[in-house]
Protein backbone atom coordinates (compact mmCIF):
# COMPACT_ATOMS: atom_id res chain seq x y z
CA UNK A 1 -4.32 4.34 -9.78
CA UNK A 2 -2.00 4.16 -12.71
CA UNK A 3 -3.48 2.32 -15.86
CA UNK A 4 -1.55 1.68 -19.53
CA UNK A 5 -3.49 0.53 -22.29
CA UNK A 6 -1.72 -0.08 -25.16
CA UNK A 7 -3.14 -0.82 -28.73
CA UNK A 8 -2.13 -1.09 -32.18
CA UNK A 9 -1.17 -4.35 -32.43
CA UNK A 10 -1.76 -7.23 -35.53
CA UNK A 11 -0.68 -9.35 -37.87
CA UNK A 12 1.12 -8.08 -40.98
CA UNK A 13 3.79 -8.75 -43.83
CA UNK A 14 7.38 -7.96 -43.58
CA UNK A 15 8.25 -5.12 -44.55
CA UNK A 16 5.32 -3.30 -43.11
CA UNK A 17 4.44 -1.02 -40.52
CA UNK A 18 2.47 -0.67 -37.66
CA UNK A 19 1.97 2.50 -34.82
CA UNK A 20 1.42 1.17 -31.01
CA UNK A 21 -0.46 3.20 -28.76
CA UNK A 22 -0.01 3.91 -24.84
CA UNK A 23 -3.15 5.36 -23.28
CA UNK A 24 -2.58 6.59 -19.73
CA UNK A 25 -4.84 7.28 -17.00
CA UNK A 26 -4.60 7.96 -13.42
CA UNK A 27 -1.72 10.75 -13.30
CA UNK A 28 -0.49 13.13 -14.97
CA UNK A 29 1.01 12.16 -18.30
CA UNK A 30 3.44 14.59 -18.75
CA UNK A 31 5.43 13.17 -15.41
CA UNK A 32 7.28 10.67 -15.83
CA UNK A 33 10.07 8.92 -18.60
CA UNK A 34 8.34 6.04 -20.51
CA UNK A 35 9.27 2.78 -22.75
CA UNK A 36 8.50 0.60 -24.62
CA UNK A 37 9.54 -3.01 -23.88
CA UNK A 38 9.09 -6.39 -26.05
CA UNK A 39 8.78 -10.29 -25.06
CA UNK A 40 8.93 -13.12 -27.53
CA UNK A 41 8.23 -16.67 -27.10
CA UNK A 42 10.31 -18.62 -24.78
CA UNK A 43 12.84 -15.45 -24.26
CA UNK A 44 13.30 -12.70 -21.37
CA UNK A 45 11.35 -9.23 -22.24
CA UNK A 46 13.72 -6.62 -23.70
CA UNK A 47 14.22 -3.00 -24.35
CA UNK A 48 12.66 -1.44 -27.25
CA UNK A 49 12.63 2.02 -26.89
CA UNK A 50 12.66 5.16 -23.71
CA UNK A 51 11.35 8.45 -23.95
CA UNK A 52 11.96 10.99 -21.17
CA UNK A 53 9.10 12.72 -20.05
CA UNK A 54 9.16 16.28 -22.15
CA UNK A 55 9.78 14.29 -25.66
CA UNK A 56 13.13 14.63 -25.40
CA UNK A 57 16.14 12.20 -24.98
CA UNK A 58 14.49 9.17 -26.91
CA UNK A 59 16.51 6.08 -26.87
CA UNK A 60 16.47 2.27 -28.68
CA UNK A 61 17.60 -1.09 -28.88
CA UNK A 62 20.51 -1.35 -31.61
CA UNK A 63 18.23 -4.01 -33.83
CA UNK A 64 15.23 -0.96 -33.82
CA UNK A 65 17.08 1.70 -34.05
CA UNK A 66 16.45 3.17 -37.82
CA UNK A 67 13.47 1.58 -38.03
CA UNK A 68 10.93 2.26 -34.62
CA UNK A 69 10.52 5.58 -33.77
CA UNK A 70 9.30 6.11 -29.89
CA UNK A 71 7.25 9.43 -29.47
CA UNK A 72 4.50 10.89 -27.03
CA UNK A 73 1.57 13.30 -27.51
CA UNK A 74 1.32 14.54 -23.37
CA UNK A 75 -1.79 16.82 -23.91
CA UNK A 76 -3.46 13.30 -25.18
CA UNK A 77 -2.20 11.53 -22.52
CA UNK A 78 -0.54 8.88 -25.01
CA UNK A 79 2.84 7.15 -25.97
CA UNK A 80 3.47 6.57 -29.38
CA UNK A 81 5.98 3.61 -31.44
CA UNK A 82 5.82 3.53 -34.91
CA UNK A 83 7.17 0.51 -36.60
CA UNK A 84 8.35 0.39 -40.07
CA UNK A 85 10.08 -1.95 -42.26
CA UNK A 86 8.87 -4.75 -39.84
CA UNK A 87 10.90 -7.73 -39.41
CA UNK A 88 9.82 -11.52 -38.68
CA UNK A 89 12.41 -10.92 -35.18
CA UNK A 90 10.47 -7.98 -34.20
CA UNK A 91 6.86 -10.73 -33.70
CA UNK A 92 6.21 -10.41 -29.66
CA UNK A 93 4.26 -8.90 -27.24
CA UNK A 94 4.87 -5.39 -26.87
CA UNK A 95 4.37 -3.31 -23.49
CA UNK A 96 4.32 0.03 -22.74
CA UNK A 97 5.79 1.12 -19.14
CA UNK A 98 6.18 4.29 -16.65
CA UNK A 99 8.58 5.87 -14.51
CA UNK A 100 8.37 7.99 -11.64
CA UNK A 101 11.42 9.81 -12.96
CA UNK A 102 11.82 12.16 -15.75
CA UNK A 103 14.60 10.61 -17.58
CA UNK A 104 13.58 7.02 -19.40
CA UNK A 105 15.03 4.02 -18.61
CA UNK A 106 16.45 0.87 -20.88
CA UNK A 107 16.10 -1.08 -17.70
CA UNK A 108 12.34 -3.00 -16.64
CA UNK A 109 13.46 -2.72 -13.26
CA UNK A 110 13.48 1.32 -13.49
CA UNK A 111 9.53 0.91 -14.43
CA UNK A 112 6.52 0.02 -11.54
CA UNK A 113 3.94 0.47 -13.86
CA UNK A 114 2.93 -1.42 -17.11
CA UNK A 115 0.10 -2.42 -19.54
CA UNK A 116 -0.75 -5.61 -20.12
CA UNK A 117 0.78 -5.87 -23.91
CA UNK A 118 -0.27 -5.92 -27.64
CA UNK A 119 0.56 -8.60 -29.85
CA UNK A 120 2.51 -8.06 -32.73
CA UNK A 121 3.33 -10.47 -35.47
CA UNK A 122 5.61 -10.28 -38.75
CA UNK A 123 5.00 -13.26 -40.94
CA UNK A 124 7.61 -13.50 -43.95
């Protein structure tokens, strides 16, 4: 059985950073494209970022992209976003999710499996 644990998340200034972590268990890490998704308050959960599974091919929302960088350490079994420059927009729960494809996916549909979140918040 597929579990995602993610961690990482707080409360900080903005302007700052922050690095979420993915934990997977169950499967083999290395199989499978990845992403990280996002849901605020009262709004639909978005994209973030997609990573296929070898590393490569990393993709992100236009309002991240600059600023979040989406990586993965496969012999650690763990999914990676570091955050910088942190807006009061970016505050929301943030999920990691897996594929059973290589490629990644900017689409929640395109991902059965998911944590259960980590809270990030940006005060001003």
């Amino acid at each position: 059985q597929v579990q995602l644990v993610e961690s990482g998340g707080g409360l900080v200034q903005a302007g700052a950073s922050l690095r979420l972590s993915c934990v997977m268990s169950g499967r083999t890490f290395r199989y499978g494209g990845m992403g990280w998704f996002r849901q605020a308050p009262g709004k639909e959960r978005e994209f973030v970022a997609t990573i296929r599974e070898d590393g490569g091919n990393t993709g992100y929302q236009d309002s991240v992209e600059g600023r979040f960088t989406i990586s993965r350490d496969n012999a650690k079994n763990t999914l990676y976003l570091q955050m910088d420059s942190l807006k009061t927009e970016d505050t929301a729960v943030y999920f990691c999710a897996l594929r059973n494809y290589a490629a990644g996916s900017r689409y929640s549909q395109d991902y059965p499996y998911w944590g259960q979140g980590t809270q990030v918040t940006v005060s001003s």
